[in-house]
Protein backbone atom coordinates (compact mmCIF):
# COMPACT_ATOMS: atom_id res chain seq x y z
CA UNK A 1 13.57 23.01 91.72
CA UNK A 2 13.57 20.33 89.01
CA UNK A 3 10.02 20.12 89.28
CA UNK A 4 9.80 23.56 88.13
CA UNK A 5 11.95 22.83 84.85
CA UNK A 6 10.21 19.74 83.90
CA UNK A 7 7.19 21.82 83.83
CA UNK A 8 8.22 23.32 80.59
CA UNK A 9 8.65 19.79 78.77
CA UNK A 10 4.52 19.23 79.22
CA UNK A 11 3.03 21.59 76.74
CA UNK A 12 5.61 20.50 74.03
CA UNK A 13 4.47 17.02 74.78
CA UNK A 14 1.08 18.22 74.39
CA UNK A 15 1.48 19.85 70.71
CA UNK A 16 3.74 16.87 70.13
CA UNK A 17 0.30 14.80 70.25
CA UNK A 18 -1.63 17.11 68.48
CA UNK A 19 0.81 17.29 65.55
CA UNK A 20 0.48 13.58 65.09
CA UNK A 21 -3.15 13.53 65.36
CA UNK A 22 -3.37 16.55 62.41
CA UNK A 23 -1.05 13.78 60.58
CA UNK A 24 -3.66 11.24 60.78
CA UNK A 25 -6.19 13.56 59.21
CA UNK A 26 -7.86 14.50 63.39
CA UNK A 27 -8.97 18.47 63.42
CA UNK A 28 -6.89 19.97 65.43
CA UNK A 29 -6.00 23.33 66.69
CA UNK A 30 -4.91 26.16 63.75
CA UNK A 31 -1.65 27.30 65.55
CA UNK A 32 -0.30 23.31 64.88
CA UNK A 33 -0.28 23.79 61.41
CA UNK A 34 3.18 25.71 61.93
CA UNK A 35 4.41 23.11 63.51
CA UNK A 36 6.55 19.72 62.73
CA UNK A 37 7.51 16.77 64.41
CA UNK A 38 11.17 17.44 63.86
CA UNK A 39 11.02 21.48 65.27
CA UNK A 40 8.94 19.72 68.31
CA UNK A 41 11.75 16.51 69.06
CA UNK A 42 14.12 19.08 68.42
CA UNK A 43 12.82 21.87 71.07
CA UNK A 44 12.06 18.95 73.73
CA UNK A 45 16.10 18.16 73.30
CA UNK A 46 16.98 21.21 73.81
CA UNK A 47 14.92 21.86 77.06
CA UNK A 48 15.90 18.66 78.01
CA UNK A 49 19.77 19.83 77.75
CA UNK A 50 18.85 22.90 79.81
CA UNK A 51 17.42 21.29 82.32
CA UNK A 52 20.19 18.40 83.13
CA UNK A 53 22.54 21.11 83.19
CA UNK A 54 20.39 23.39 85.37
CA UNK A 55 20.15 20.44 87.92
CA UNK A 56 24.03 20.10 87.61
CA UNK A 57 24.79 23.78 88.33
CA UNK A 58 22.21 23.76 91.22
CA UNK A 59 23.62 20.37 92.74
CA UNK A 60 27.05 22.20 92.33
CA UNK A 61 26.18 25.13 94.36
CA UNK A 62 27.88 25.19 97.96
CA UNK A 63 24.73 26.40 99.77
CA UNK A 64 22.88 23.13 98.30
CA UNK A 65 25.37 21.13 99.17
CA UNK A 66 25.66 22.32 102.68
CA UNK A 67 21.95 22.02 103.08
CA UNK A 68 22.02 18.15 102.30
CA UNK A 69 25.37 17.76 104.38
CA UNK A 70 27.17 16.46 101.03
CA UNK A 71 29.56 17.44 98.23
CA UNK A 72 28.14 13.95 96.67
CA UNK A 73 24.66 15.59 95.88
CA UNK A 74 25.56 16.20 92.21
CA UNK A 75 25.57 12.14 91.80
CA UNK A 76 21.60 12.70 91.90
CA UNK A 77 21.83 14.43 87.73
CA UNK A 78 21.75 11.08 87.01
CA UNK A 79 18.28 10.28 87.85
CA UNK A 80 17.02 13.69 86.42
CA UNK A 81 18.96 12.05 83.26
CA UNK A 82 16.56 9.16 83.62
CA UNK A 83 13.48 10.83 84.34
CA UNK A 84 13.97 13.57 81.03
C-alpha cells in the first residue's frame, strides 16, 4: 500500500527538476512556466503529510493488524517517516 502513495511524490520530483533547470536558463517544457519552486516544496509537503497519515490509519486498522499478528504494527510509520 505505501508503495502506491509514494508513487504520487515522483512526478512532483520530476517538475521539481525541470523548474530548476528553466532557472538556469535549460529549455524546458511550456506547462513549467506556471510553476515555482515554493508551490512544488509546498505540494510535495503536503503529499508527504497525506501519506504518513494514510500509513498510520492503515497500520491502525484491526484487519491489518490481525494479518501481521500485532497491535505493534503502527511502530512501522516511522520508517515511512524516514523514507518521505
Amino acid at each position: 500500500m505505501k508503495g502506491k502513495f509514494l508513487i504520487l511524490l515522483f512526478p512532483l520530483l520530476k517538475d521539481e527538476g525541470s523548474v530548476y533547470s528553466a532557472e538556469s536558463g535549460l529549455d524546458v517544457r511550456k506547462s513549467i512556466s506556471g510553476y515555482s519552486l515554493e508551490f512544488i516544496n509546498g505540494v510535495m509537503s503536503i503529499m508527504s503529510a497525506v501519506i504518513i497519515v494514510s500509513y498510520l490509519l492503515y497500520t491502525l486498522d484491526p484487519a491489518v493488524q490481525a494479518h501481521y499478528g500485532s497491535k505493534n504494527v503502527y511502530a512501522t510509520t516511522f520508517f515511512v517517516i524516514l523514507h518521505s
